[in-house]
C-alpha atoms as a PDB file:
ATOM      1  CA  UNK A   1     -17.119  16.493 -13.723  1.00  0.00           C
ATOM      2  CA  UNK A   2     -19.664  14.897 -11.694  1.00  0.00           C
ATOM      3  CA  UNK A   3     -20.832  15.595  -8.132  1.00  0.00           C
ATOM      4  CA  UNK A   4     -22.495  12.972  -5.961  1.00  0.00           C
ATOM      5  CA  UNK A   5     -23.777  13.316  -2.221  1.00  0.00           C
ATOM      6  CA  UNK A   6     -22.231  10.920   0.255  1.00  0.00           C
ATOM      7  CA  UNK A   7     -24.975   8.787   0.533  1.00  0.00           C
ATOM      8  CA  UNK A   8     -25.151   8.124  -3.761  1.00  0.00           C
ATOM      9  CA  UNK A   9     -20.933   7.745  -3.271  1.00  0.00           C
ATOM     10  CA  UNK A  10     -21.263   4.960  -0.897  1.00  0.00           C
ATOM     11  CA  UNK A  11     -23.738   2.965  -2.705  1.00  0.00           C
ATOM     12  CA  UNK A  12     -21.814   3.739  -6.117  1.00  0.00           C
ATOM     13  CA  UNK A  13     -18.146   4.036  -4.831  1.00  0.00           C
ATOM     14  CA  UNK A  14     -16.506   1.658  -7.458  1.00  0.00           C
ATOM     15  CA  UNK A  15     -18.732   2.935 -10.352  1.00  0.00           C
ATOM     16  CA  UNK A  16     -17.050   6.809  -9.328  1.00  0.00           C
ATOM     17  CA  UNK A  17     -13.422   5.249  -8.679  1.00  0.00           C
ATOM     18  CA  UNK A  18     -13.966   3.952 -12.214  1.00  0.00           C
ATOM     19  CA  UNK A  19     -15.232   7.148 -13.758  1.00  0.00           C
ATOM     20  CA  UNK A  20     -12.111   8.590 -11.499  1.00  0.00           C
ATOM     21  CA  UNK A  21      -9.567   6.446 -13.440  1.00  0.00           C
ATOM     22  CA  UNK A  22     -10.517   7.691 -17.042  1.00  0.00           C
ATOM     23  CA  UNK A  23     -10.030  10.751 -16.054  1.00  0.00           C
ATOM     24  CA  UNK A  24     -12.904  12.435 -14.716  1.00  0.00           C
ATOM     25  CA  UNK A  25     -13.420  14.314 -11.795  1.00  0.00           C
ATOM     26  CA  UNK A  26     -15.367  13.274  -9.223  1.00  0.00           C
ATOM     27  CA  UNK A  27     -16.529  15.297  -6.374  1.00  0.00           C
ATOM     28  CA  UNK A  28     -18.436  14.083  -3.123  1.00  0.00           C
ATOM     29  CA  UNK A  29     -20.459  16.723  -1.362  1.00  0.00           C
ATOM     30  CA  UNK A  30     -21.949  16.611   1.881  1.00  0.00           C
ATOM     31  CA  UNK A  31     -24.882  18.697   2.987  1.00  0.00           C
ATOM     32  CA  UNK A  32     -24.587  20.079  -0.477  1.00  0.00           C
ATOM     33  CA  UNK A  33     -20.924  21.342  -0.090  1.00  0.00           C
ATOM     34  CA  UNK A  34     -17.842  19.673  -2.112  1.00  0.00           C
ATOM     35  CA  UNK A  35     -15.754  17.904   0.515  1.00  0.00           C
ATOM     36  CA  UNK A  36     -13.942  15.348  -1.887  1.00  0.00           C
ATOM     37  CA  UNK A  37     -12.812  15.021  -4.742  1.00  0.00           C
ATOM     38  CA  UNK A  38     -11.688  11.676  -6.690  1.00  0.00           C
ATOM     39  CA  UNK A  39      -8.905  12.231  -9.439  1.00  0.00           C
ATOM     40  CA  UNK A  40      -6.808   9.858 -11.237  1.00  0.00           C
ATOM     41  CA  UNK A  41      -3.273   9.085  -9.607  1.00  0.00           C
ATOM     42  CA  UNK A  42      -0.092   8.890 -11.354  1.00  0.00           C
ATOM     43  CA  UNK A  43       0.921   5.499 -12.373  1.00  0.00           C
ATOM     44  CA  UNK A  44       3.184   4.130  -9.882  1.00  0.00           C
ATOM     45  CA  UNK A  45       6.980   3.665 -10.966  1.00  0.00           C
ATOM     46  CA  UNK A  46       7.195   0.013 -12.449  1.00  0.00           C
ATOM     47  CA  UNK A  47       9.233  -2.478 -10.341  1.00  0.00           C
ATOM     48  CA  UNK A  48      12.160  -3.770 -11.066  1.00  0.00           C
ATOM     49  CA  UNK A  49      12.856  -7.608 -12.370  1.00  0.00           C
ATOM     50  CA  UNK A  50      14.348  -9.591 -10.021  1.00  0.00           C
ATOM     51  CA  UNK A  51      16.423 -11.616 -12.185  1.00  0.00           C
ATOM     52  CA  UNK A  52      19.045 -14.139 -10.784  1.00  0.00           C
ATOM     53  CA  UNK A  53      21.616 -11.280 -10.247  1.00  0.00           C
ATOM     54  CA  UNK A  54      19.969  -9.815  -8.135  1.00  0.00           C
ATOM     55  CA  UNK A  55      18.946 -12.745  -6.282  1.00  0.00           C
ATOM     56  CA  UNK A  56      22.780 -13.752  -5.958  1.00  0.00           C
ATOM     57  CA  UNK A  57      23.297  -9.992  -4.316  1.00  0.00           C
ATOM     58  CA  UNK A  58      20.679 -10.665  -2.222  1.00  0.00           C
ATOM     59  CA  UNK A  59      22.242 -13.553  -1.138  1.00  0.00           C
ATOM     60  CA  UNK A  60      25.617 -12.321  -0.645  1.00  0.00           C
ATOM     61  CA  UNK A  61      23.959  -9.481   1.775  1.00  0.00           C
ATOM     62  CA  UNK A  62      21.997 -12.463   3.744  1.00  0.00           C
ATOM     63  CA  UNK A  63      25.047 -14.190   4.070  1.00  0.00           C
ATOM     64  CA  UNK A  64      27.461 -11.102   5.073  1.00  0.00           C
ATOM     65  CA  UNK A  65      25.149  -9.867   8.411  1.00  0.00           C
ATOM     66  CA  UNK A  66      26.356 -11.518  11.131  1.00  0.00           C
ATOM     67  CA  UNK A  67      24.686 -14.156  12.964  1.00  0.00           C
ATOM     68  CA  UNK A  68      22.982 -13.860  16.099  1.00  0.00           C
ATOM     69  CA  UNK A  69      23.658 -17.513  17.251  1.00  0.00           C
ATOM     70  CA  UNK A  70      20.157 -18.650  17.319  1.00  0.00           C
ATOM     71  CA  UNK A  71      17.016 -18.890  15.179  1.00  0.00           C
ATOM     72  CA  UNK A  72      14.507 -16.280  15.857  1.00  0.00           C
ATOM     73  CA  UNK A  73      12.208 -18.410  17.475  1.00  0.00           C
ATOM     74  CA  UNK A  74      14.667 -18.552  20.249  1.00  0.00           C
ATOM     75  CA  UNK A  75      15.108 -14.954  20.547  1.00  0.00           C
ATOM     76  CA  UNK A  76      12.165 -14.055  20.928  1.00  0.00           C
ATOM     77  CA  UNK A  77      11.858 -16.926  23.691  1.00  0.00           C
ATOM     78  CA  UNK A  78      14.414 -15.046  25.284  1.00  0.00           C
ATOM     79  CA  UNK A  79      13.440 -11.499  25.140  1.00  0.00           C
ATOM     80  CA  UNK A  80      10.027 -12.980  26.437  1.00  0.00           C
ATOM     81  CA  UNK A  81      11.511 -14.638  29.438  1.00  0.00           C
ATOM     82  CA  UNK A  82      13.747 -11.894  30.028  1.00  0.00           C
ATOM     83  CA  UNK A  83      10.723  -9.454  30.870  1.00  0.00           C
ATOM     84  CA  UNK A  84       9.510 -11.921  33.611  1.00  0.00           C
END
């Protein structure tokens, strides 16, 4: 575990995110009192494929909203103008 004052954490901040990420704590003190503390993170949940099934379902969604009648360009042209 290694402590660094604010100053030494700005000038080494991705040297300490990397210490961080193998698993060491790091704690940032200011005025000589821990305020911070850097820790690993879990791993975020891995993303799922987008294969052409889920395309497709994707598709079938897009095409089951209804429509609005115009392109969003020309909604927005109309909210505009309504507000003047």
């Amino acid at each position: 575990m290694g402590a660094y004052s604010l100053a030494q954490a700005k000038l080494e901040l991705d040297r300490l995110v990397d210490e961080a990420l193998t698993g060491e704590v790091v704690t940032i003190t200011r005025g000589g009192r821990p305020v911070v503390t850097l820790n690993r993170t879990a791993p975020a949940e891995p993303r799922l494929p987008i294969d052409a099934e889920y395309i497709e379902w994707m598709r079938q969604r897009a095409l089951a909203r209804p429509s609005l009648g115009a392109d969003s360009v020309t909604l927005v042209r109309e909210m505009r103008d309504e507000e003047r």
